[in-house]
Protein backbone atom coordinates (compact mmCIF):
# COMPACT_ATOMS: atom_id res chain seq x y z
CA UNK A 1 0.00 0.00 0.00
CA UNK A 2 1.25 3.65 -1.00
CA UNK A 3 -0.25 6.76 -1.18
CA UNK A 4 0.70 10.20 -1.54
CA UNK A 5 -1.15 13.77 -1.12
CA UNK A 6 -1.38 16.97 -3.44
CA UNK A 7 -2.52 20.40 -2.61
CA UNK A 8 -4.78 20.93 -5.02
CA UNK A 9 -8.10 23.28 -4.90
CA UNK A 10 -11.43 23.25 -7.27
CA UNK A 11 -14.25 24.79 -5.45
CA UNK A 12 -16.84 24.45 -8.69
CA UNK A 13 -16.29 20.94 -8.48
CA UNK A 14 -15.53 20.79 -4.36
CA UNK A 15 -12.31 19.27 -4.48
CA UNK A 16 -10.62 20.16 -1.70
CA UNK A 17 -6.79 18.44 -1.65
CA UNK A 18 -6.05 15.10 -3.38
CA UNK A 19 -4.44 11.92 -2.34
CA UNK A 20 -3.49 8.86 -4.54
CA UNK A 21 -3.97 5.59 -3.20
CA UNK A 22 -2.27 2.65 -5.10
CA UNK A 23 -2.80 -0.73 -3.44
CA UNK A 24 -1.29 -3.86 -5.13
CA UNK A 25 -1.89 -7.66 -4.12
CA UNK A 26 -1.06 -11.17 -4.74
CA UNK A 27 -3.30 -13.74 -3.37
CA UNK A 28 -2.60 -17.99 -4.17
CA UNK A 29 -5.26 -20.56 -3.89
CA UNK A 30 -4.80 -24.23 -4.96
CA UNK A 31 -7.82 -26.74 -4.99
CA UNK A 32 -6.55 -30.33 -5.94
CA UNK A 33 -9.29 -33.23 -6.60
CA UNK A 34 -12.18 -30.95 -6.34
CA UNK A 35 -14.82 -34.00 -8.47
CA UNK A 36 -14.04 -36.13 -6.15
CA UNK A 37 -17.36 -37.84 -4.88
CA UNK A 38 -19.09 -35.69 -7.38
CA UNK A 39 -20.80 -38.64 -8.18
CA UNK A 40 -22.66 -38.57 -4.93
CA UNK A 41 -23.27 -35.35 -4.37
CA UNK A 42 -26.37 -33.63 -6.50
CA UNK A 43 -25.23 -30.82 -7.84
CA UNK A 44 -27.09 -27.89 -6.68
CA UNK A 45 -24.78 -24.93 -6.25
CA UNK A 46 -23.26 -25.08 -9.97
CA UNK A 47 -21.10 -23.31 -12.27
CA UNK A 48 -22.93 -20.12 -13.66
CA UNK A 49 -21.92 -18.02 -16.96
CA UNK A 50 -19.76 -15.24 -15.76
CA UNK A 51 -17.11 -13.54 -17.41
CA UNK A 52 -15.59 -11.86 -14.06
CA UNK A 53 -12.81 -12.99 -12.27
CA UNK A 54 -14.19 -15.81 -10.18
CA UNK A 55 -13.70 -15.58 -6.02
CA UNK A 56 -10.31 -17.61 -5.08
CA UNK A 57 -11.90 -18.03 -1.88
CA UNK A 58 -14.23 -21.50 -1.47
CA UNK A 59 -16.53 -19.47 1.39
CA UNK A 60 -17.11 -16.69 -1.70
CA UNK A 61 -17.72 -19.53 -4.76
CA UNK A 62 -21.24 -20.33 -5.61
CA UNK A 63 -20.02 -23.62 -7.85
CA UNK A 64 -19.20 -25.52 -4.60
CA UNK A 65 -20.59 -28.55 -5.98
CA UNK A 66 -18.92 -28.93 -9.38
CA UNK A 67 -15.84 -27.06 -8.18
CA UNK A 68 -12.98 -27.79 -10.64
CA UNK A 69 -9.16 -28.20 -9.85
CA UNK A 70 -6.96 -24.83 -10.07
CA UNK A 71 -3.97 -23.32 -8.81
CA UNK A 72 -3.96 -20.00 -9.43
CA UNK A 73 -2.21 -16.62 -8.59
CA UNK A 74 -3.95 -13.60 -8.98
CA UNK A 75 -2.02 -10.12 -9.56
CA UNK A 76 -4.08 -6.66 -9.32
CA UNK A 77 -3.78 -3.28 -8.56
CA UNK A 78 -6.01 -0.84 -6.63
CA UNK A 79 -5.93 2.68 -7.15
CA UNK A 80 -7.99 5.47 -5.46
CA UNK A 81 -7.84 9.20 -5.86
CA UNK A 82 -9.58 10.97 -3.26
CA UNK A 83 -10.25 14.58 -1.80
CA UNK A 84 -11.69 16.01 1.34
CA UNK A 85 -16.08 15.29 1.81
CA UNK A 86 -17.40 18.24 4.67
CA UNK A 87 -19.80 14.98 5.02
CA UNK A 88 -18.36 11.89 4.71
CA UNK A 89 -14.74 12.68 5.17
CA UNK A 90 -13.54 11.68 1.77
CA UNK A 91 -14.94 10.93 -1.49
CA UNK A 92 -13.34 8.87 -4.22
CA UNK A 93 -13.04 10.73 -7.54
CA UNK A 94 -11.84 8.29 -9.17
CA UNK A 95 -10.84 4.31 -9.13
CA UNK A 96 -8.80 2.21 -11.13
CA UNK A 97 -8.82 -1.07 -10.54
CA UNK A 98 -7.15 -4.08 -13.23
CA UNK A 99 -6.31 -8.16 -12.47
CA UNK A 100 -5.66 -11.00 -14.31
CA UNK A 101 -5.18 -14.68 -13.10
CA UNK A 102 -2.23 -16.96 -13.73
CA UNK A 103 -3.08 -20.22 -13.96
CA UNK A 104 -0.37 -22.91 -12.76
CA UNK A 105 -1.92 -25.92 -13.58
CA UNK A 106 -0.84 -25.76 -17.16
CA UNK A 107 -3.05 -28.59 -18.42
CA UNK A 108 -3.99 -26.96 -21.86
CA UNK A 109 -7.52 -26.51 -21.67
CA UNK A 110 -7.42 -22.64 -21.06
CA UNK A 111 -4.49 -20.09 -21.56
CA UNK A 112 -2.08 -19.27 -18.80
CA UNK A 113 -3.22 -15.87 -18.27
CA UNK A 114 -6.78 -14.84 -17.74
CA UNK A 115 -7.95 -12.27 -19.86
CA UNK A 116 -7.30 -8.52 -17.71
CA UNK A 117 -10.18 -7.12 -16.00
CA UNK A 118 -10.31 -3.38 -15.61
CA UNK A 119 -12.42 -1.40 -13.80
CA UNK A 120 -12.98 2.55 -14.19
CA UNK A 121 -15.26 4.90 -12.23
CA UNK A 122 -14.89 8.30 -12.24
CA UNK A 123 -17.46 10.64 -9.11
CA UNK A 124 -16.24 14.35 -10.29
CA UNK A 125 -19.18 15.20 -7.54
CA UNK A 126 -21.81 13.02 -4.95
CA UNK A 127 -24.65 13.70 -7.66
CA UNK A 128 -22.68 11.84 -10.59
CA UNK A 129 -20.65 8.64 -11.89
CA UNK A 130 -19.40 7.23 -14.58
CA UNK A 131 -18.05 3.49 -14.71
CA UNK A 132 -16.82 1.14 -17.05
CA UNK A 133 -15.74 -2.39 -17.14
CA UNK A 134 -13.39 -3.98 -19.56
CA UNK A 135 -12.26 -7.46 -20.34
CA UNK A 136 -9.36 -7.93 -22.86
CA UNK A 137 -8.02 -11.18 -23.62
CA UNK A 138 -4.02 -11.02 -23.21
CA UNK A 139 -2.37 -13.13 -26.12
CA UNK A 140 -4.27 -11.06 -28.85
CA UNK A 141 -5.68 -7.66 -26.43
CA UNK A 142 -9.16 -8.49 -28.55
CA UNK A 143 -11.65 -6.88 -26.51
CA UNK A 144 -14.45 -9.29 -25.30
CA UNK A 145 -16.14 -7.81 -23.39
CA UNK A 146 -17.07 -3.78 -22.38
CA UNK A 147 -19.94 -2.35 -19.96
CA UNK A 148 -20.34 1.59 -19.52
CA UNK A 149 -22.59 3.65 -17.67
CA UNK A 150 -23.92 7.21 -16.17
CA UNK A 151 -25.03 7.41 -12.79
CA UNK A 152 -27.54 10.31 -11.59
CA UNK A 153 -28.13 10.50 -7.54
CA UNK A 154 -29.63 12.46 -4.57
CA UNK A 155 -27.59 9.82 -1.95
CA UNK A 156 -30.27 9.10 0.10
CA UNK A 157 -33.09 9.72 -1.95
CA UNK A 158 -33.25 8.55 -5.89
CA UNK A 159 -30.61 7.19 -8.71
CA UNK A 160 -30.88 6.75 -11.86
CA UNK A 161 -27.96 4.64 -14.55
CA UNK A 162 -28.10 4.53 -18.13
CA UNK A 163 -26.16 1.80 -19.58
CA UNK A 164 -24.34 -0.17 -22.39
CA UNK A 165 -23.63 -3.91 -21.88
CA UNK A 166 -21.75 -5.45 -25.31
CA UNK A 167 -19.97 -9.57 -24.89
CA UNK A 168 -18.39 -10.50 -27.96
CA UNK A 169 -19.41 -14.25 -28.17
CA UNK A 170 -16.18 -16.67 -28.06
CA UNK A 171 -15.41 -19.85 -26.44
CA UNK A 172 -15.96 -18.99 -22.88
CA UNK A 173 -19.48 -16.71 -24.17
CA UNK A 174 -20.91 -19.82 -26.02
CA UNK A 175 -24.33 -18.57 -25.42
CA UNK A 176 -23.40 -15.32 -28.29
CA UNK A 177 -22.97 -12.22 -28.36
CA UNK A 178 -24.53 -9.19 -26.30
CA UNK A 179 -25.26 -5.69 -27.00
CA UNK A 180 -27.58 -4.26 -24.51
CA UNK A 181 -29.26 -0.87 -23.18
CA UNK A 182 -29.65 -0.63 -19.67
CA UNK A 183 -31.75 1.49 -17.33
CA UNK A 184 -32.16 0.93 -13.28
CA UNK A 185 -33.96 3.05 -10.93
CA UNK A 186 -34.21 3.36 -7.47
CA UNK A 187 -36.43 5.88 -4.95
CA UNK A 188 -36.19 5.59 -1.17
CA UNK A 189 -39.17 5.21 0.22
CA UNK A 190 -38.10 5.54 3.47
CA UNK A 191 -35.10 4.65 5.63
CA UNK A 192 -35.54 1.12 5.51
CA UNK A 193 -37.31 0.48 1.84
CA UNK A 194 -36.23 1.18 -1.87
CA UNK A 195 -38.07 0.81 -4.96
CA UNK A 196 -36.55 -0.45 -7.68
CA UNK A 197 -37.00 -1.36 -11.23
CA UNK A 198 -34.55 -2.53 -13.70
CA UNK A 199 -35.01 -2.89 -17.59
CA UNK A 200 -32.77 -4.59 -20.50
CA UNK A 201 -33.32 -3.47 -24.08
CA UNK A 202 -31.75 -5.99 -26.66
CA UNK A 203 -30.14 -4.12 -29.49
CA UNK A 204 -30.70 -6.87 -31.87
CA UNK A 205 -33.96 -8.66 -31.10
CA UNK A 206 -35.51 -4.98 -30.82
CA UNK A 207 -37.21 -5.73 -27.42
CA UNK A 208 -36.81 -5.86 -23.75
CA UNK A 209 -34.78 -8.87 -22.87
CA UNK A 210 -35.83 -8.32 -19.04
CA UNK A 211 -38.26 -5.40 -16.66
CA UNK A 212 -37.63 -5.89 -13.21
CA UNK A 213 -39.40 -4.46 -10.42
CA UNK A 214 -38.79 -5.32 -6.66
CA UNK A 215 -38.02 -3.62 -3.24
CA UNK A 216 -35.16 -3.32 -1.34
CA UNK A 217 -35.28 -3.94 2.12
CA UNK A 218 -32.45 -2.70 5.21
CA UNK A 219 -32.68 -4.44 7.90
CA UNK A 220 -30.82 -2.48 10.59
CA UNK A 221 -27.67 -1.78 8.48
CA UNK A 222 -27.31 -5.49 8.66
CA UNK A 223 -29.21 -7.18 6.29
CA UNK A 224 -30.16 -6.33 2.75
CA UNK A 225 -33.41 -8.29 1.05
CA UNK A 226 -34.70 -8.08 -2.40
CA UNK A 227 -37.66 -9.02 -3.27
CA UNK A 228 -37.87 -9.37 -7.65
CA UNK A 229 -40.83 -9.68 -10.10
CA UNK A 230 -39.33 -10.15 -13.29
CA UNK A 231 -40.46 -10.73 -17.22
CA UNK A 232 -38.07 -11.74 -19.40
CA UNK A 233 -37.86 -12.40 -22.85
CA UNK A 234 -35.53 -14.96 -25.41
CA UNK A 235 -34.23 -16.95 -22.17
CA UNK A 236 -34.64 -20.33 -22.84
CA UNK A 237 -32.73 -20.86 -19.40
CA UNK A 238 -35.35 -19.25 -17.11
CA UNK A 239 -39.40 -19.21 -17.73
CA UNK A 240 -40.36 -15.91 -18.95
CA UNK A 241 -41.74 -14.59 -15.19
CA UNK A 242 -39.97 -15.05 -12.38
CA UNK A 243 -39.95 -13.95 -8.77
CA UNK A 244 -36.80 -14.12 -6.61
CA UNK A 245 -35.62 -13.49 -3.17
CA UNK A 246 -31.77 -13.01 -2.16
CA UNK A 247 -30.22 -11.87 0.56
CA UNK A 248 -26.93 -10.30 1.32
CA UNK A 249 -25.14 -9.61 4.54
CA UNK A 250 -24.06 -5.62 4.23
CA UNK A 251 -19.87 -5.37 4.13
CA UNK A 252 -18.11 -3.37 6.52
């Protein structure tokens, strides 16, 4: 971990002082003979689509049950830049964040390096954000995959993104390509409710691919619960309404 500070002063955009945070990391995790009793075990946690960076650690994975072997370092970098909040303290203006995974096992079936993830959001103040996700395969830098998006927010009160999801379709995207228009909402009903509704516009069917609409639920700045009515359209995977309930234990 490094950082380092600069006087520097904006007041139409509130910046008040800047410091640079750059946090690199290693992290190693080897799983050997993860099928075995596979046969006995029904799958039910299983491998989903994803084209992130899976979790090294097995209390994070969701495939427990058809967990292959690996042994795997993962290198990233962290960066923050950051300036004085009269509110919260500090702000991030903007974050930088890139990884890749090197995969030890060499046995052929997928290249040693991962393809790099990068992550970019830029806050120049508390009422906007931009972000964007890349993933760019190393051997040939062909990009496969890039997400963008414009956040609008009162914190506290309502947001509003507008978004661009495009997957190139390749071996590890077997189910095609993507190209997608986003929009998600959310109002604050009160303290401990959010509405929200989500919607998915498929560039080249020419329809909505998915309309969401659901509440969020804080319980005591514990527990989040979402409760999800969804329609969806040209999933063969899922039936075209579903309803869905998660829950996630808030991060401190």
């Amino acid at each position: 971990l490094a950082s380092s500070t600069y006087d520097y002063k904006n007041e139409q955009w509130k910046i008040d002082g800047l410091r640079h945070i750059v946090k690199p990391y290693v992290s190693y995790r080897a799983v050997g003979n993860a099928d075995r009793g596979a046969a006995y075990i029904p799958p039910i946690d299983r491998t989903a689509f994803s084209t992130q960076l899976q979790p090294l650690g097995l209390g994070d994975r969701r495939d427990i049950d058809t967990l292959p072997t690996f042994n795997t370092i993962r290198l990233g970098v962290d960066n923050a830049l950051q300036t004085r909040d009269p509110s919260y303290g500090s702000r991030d203006l903007t974050e930088l964040n890139l990884a890749t995974d090197w995969r030890l096992d060499g046995n052929g079936a997928q290249p040693s390096f991962s393809a790099i993830q990068s992550e970019l959001a830029v806050s120049p103040a508390n009422w906007l954000r931009f972000d964007v996700y890349s993933n760019i395969t190393p051997d040939d830098l062909t990009l496969r995959e890039l997400n963008t998006g414009v956040t609008f927010r009162d914190p506290g009160i309502w947001s509003a993104r507008v978004g661009t999801d495009f997957l190139k379709q390749s071996s590890t995207a077997p189910l095609g390509s993507i190209q997608e228009y986003t929009l998600a909402l959310g109002y604050h009903i009160n303290e401990a409710l959010e509405a929200l509704t989500h919607f998915r516009y498929d560039a080249r069917r020419g329809d909505f691919s998915q309309q969401s609409f659901g509440l969020r639920q804080n319980i005591r700045n514990l527990w989040f619960i979402e409760y999800l009515l969804s329609f969806r359209s040209g999933d063969s995977r899922t039936g075209s309404t579903t309803v869905s309930v998660s829950i996630e234990l808030a991060s401190f």
